[in-house]
Protein backbone atom coordinates (compact mmCIF):
# COMPACT_ATOMS: atom_id res chain seq x y z
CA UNK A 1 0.00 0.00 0.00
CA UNK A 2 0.87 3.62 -0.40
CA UNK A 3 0.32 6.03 2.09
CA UNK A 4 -0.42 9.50 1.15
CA UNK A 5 -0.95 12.20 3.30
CA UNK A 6 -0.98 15.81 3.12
CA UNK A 7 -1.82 19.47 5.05
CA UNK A 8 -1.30 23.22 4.30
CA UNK A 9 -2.53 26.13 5.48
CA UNK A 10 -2.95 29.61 3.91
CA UNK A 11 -4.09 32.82 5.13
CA UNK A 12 -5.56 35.40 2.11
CA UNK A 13 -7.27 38.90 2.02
CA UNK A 14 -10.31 38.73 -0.89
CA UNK A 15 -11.79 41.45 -2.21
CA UNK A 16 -15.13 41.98 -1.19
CA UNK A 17 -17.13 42.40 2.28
CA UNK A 18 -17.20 39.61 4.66
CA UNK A 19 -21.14 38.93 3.33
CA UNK A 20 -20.34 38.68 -0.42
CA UNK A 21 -17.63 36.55 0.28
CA UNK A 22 -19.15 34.19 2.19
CA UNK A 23 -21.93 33.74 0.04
CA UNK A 24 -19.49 33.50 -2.93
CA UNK A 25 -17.76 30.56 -1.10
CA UNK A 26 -21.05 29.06 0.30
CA UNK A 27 -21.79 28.02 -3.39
CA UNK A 28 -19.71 24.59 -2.90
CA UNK A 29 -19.66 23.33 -6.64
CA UNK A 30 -18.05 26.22 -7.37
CA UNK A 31 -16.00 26.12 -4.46
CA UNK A 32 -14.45 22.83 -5.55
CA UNK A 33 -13.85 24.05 -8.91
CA UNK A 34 -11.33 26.59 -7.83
CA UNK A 35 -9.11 23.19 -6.15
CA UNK A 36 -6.45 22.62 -8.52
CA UNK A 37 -6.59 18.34 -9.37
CA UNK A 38 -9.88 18.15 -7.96
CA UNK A 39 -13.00 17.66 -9.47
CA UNK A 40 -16.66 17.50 -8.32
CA UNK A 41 -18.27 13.60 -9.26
CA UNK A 42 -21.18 14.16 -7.73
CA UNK A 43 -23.61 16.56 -5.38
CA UNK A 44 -26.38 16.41 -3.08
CA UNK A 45 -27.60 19.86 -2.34
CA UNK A 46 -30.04 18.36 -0.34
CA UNK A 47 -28.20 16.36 1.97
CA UNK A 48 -25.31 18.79 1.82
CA UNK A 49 -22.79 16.10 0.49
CA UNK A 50 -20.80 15.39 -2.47
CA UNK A 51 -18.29 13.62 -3.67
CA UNK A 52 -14.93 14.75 -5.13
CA UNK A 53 -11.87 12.93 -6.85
CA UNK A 54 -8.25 13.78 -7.10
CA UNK A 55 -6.21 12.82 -9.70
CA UNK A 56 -3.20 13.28 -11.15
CA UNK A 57 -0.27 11.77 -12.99
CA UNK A 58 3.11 11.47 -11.09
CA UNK A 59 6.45 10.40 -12.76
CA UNK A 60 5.22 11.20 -15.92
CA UNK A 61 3.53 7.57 -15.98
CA UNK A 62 1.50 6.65 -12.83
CA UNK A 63 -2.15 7.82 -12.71
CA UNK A 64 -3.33 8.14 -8.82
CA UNK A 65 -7.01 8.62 -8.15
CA UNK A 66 -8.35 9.62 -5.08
CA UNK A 67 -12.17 9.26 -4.54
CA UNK A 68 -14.02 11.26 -1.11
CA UNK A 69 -16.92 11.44 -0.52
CA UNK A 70 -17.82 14.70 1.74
CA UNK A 71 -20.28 16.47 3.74
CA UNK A 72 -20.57 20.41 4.44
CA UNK A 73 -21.72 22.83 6.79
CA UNK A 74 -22.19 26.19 6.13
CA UNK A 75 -22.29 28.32 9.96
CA UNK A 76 -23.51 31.48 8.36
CA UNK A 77 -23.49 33.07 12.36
CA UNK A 78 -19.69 32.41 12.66
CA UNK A 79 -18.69 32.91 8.79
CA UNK A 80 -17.09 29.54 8.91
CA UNK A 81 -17.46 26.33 6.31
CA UNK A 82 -16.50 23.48 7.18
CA UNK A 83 -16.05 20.02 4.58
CA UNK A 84 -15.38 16.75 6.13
CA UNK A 85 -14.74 13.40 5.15
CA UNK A 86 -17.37 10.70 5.44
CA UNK A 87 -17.79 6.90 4.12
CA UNK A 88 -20.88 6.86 2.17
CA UNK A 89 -22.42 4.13 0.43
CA UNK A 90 -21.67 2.95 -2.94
CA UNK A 91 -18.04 2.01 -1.35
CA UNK A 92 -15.22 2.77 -3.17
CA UNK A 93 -13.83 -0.44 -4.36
CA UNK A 94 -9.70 0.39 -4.54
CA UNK A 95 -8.53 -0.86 -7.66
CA UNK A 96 -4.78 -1.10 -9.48
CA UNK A 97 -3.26 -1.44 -12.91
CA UNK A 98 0.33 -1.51 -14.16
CA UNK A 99 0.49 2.22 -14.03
CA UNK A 100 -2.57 3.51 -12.13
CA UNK A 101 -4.29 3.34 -8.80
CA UNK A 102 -7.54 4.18 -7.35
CA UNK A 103 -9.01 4.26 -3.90
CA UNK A 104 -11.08 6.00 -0.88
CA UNK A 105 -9.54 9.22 0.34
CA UNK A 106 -9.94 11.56 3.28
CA UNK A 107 -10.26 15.16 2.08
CA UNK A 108 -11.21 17.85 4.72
CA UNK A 109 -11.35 21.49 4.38
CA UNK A 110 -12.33 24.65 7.01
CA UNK A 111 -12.45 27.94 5.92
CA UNK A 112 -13.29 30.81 9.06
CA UNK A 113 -14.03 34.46 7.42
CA UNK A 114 -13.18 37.47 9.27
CA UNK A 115 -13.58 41.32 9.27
CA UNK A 116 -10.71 43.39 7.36
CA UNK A 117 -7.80 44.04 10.05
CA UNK A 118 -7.09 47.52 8.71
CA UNK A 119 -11.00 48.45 8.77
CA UNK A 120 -11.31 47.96 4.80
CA UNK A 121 -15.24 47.49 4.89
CA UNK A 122 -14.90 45.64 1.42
CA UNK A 123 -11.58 42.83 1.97
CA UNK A 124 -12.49 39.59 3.85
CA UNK A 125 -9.29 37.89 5.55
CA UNK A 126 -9.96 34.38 5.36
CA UNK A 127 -7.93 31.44 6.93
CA UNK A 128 -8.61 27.92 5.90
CA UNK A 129 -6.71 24.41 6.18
CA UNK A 130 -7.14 21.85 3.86
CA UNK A 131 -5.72 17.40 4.38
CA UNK A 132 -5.85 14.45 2.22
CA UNK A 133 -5.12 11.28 3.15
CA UNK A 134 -5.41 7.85 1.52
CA UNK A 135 -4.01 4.27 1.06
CA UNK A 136 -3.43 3.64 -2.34
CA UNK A 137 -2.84 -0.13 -3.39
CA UNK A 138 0.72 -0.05 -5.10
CA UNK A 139 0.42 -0.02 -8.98
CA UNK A 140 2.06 -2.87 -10.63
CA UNK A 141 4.62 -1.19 -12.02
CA UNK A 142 6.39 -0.18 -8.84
CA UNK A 143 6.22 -3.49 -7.20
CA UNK A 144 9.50 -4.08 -7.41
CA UNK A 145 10.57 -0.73 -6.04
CA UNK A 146 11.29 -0.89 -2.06
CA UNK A 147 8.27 0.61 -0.11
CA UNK A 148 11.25 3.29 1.85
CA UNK A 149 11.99 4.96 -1.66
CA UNK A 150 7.98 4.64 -2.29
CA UNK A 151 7.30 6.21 0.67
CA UNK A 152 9.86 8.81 0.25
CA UNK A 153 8.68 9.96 -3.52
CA UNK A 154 5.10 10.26 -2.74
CA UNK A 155 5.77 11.92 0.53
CA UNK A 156 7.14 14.72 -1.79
CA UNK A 157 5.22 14.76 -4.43
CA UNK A 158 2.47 15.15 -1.92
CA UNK A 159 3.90 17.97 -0.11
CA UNK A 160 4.10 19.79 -3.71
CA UNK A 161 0.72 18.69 -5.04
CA UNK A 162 -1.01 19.79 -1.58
CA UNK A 163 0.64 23.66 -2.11
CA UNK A 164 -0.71 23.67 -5.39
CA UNK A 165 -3.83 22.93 -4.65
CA UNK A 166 -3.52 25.57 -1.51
CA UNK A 167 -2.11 28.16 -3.54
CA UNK A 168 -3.95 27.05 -6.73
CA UNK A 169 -7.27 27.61 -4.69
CA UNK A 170 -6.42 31.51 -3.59
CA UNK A 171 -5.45 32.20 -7.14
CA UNK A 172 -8.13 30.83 -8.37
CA UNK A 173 -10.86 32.09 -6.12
CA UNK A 174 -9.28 35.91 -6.20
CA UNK A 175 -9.10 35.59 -10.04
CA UNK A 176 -12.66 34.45 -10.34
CA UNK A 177 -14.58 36.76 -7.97
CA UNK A 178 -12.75 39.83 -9.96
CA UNK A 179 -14.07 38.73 -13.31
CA UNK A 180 -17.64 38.06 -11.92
CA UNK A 181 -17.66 41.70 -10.54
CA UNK A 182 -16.00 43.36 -13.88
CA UNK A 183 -19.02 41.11 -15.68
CA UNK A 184 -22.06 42.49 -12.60
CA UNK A 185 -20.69 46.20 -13.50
């Protein structure tokens, strides 16, 4: 098996009061569209869960797929949204090939909105942390490879895929509120 297992943290100003922001970050399809390798599957509105799947290609040759399903909560009182991992029926069967892999993930994200520190009526400081974690069964092209250098290459590709999905997010996000508004005006 191969663990993976990621966390960052980032800390952003956006541009608009702490109301339009939330609200713009409430809207959780959207939301996932701004994570860089992550894509929504499926959503439930309704029952305020989705499900999401990572993927990406490492070494130039091994495709790793990371299924989650999720569940949100949206505290409007506190400006905080929270997305947490949940196992949810249909299972997620993990499943290998020579150069691929795909199984059940952990992917949680909390984002906590806050006033402007310099006063700035119309910038939102938000703070959010963001983990993955999964066990991946080992593709059969690596088989022969010792698990320590395994563990060692996907414990840094990890640590670069998580920042750019951190810092992919923020760019995104920023990017896409400031065309909405030049399109509103």
């Amino acid at each position: 098996m191969i663990k993976v297992s990621g966390e960052a943290e980032r800390a952003f100003s956006f541009p608009a009061d702490i109301e339009k922001a939330f609200v713009f970050f409430s809207d959780i399809p959207r939301l996932i569209g701004y994570l860089p390798h992550i894509t929504l599957v499926s959503f439930d509105p309704d029952g305020r869960q989705l499900r999401v799947r990572y993927a990406s290609t490492e070494l130039g040759t091994y495709v790793i797929n990371i299924v989650s399903d999720l569940e949100y909560e949206i505290d409007l009182a506190n400006y905080l949204l929270t997305i947490r991992a949940v196992d949810r029926l249909p299972a997620i069967k993990p499943q290998t090939t020579i150069n691929s892999t795909t199984a059940r993930g952990y992917f949680n994200c909390r984002a906590r909105f806050f006033l402007s520190d310099d006063g700035n009526e119309q910038e939102t400081h938000l703070e959010y942390a963001l983990t993955m974690e999964a066990r991946l069964p080992k593709p059969g092209g690596l088989r022969f490879m010792p698990g320590r250098v395994i563990a060692g290459l996907v414990s840094g590709i990890t640590k670069g895929r998580i920042k750019e999905i951190a810092d992919g997010f923020v760019e995104n996000a920023v990017r896409a509120y400031r065309e909405q508004t030049l399109e509103e005006v």
